[in-house]
Protein backbone atom coordinates (compact mmCIF):
# COMPACT_ATOMS: atom_id res chain seq x y z
CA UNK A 1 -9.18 3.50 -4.34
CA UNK A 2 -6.43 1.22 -5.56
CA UNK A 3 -2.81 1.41 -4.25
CA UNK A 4 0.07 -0.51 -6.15
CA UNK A 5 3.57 -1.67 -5.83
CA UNK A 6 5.75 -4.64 -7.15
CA UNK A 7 4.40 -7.03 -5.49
CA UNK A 8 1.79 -6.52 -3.04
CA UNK A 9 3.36 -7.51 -0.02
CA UNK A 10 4.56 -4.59 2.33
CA UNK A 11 4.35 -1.40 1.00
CA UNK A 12 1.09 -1.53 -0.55
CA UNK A 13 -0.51 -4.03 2.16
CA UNK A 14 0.22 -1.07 4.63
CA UNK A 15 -1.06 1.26 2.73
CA UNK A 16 -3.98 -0.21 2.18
CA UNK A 17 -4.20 -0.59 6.09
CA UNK A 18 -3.81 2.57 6.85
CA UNK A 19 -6.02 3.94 4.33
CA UNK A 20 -9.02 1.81 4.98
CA UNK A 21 -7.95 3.06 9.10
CA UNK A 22 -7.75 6.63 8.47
CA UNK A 23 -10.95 6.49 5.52
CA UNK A 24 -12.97 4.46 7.57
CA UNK A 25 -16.34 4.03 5.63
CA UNK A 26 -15.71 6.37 3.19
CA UNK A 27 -13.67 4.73 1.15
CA UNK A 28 -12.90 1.10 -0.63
CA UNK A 29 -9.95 0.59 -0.30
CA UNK A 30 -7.97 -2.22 -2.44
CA UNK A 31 -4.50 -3.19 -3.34
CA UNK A 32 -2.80 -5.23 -5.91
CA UNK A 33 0.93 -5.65 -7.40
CA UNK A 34 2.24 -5.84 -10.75
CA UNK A 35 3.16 -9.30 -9.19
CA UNK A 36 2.26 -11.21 -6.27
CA UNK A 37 4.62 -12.17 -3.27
CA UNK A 38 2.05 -12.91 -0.58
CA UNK A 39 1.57 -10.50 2.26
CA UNK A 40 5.27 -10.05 4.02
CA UNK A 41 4.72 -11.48 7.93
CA UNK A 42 7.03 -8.31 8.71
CA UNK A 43 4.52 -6.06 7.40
CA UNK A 44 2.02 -7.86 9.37
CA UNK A 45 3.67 -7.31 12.48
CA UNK A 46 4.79 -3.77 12.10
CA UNK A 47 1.35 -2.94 12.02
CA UNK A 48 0.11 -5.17 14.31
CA UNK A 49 2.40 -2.78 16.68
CA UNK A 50 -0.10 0.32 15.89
CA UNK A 51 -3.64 -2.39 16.23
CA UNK A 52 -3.98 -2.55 12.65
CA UNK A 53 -4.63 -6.11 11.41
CA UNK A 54 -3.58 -7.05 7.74
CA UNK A 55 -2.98 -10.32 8.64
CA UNK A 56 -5.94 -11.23 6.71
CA UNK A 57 -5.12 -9.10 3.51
CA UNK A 58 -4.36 -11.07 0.12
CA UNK A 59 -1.70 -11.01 -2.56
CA UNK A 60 -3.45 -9.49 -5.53
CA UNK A 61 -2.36 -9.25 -9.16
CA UNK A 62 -3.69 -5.59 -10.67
CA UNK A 63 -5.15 -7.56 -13.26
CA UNK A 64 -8.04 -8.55 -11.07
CA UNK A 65 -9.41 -4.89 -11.08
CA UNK A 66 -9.66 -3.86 -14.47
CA UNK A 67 -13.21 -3.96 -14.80
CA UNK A 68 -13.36 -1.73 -11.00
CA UNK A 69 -13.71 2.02 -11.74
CA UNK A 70 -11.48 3.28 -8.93
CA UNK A 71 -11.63 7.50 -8.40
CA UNK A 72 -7.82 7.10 -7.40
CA UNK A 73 -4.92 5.36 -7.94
CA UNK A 74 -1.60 5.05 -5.47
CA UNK A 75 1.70 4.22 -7.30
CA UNK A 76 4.09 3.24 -3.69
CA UNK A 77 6.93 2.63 -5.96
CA UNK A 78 8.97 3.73 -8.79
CA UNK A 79 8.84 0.46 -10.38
CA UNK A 80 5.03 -0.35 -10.28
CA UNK A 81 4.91 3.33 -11.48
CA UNK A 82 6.31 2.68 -14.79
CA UNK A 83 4.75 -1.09 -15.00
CA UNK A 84 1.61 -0.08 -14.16
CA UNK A 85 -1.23 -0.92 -16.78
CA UNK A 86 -3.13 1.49 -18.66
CA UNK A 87 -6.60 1.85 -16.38
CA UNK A 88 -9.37 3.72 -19.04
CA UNK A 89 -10.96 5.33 -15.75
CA UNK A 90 -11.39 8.63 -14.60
CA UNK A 91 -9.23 7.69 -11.67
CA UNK A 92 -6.45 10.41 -10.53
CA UNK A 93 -3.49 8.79 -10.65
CA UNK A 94 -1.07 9.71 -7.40
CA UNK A 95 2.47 8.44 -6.78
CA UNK A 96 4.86 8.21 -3.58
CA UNK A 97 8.08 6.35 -3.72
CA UNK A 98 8.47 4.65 -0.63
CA UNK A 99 12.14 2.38 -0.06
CA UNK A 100 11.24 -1.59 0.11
CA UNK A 101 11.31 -2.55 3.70
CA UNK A 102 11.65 -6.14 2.25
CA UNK A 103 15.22 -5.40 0.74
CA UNK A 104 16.38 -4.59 4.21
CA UNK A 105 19.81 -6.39 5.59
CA UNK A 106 21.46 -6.61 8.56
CA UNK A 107 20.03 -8.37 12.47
CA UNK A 108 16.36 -9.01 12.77
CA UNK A 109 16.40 -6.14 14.97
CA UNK A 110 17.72 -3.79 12.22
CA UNK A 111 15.52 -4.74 9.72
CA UNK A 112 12.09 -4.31 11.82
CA UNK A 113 13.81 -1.22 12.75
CA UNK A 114 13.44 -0.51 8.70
CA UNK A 115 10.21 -1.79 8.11
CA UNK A 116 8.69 0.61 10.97
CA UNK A 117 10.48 3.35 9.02
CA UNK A 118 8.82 2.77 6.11
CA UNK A 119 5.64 1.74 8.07
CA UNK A 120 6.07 5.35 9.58
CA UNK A 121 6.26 7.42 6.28
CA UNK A 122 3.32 5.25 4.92
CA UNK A 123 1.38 6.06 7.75
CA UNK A 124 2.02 10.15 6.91
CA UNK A 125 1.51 9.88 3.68
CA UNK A 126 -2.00 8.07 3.98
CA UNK A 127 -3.02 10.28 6.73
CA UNK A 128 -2.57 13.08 4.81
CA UNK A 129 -4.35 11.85 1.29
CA UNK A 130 -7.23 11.17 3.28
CA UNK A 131 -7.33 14.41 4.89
CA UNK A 132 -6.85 16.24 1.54
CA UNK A 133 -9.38 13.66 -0.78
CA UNK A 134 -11.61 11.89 1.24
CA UNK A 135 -12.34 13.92 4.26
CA UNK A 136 -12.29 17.70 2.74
């Protein structure tokens, strides 16, 4: 399974945590961007907080997994959504807009308080696609 966003730093990288968490060994799980920003420290942290380590995940550019036939693909945002390359697989395509944690203003405080929103809804969503595609 693939999951992409813009730039493969946050909301992708968690996904991609939580689905290889709640998948376990049923699953591949990889995830790329449309461009790479390296893996946001933030997003490492957030979900350090739940025991999840991504700290060792990479920036990858969707490019790098053309030749992977992948049974599903995760869209996290509108953006990679529409700039997302043509994949001739049989993969079924899925798509959840989740807000960029990254774009987040205000005190330190206030914007980990954002990021473990997002983290939060991410963690729902994945828990649920594995329930209803890889566990059923």
């Amino acid at each position: 399974m693939l999951v992409l966003c813009t730039g493969n730093s946050c909301r992708s990288q968690i996904a991609e945590g939580y689905l290889r968490y709640f998948a376990d060994d049923k699953a591949d799980v990889y995830s790329a961007g449309v461009e790479t920003h390296g893996v946001n420290p933030r997003a490492i942290e957030t979900m350090k907080e739940y025991g999840i380590n991504i700290s060792g995940h990479t920036s990858n550019n969707v490019d790098e997994y053309r030749d992977i036939d992948f049974d599903f693909v995760i869209t996290v945002c509108d953006n990679a959504r529409e700039r997302c390359p043509y994949f001739p697989s049989k993969a079924e395509k899925f798509h959840q807009n989740f807000p960029d944690p990254a774009k987040a203003q205000g005190t330190e405080a206030e914007i980990m308080g954002e990021f473990r929103r997002v983290r939060d809804l991410i963690k729902t969503y994945c828990k649920q696609f594995v329930e209803e595609n890889i566990n059923k």
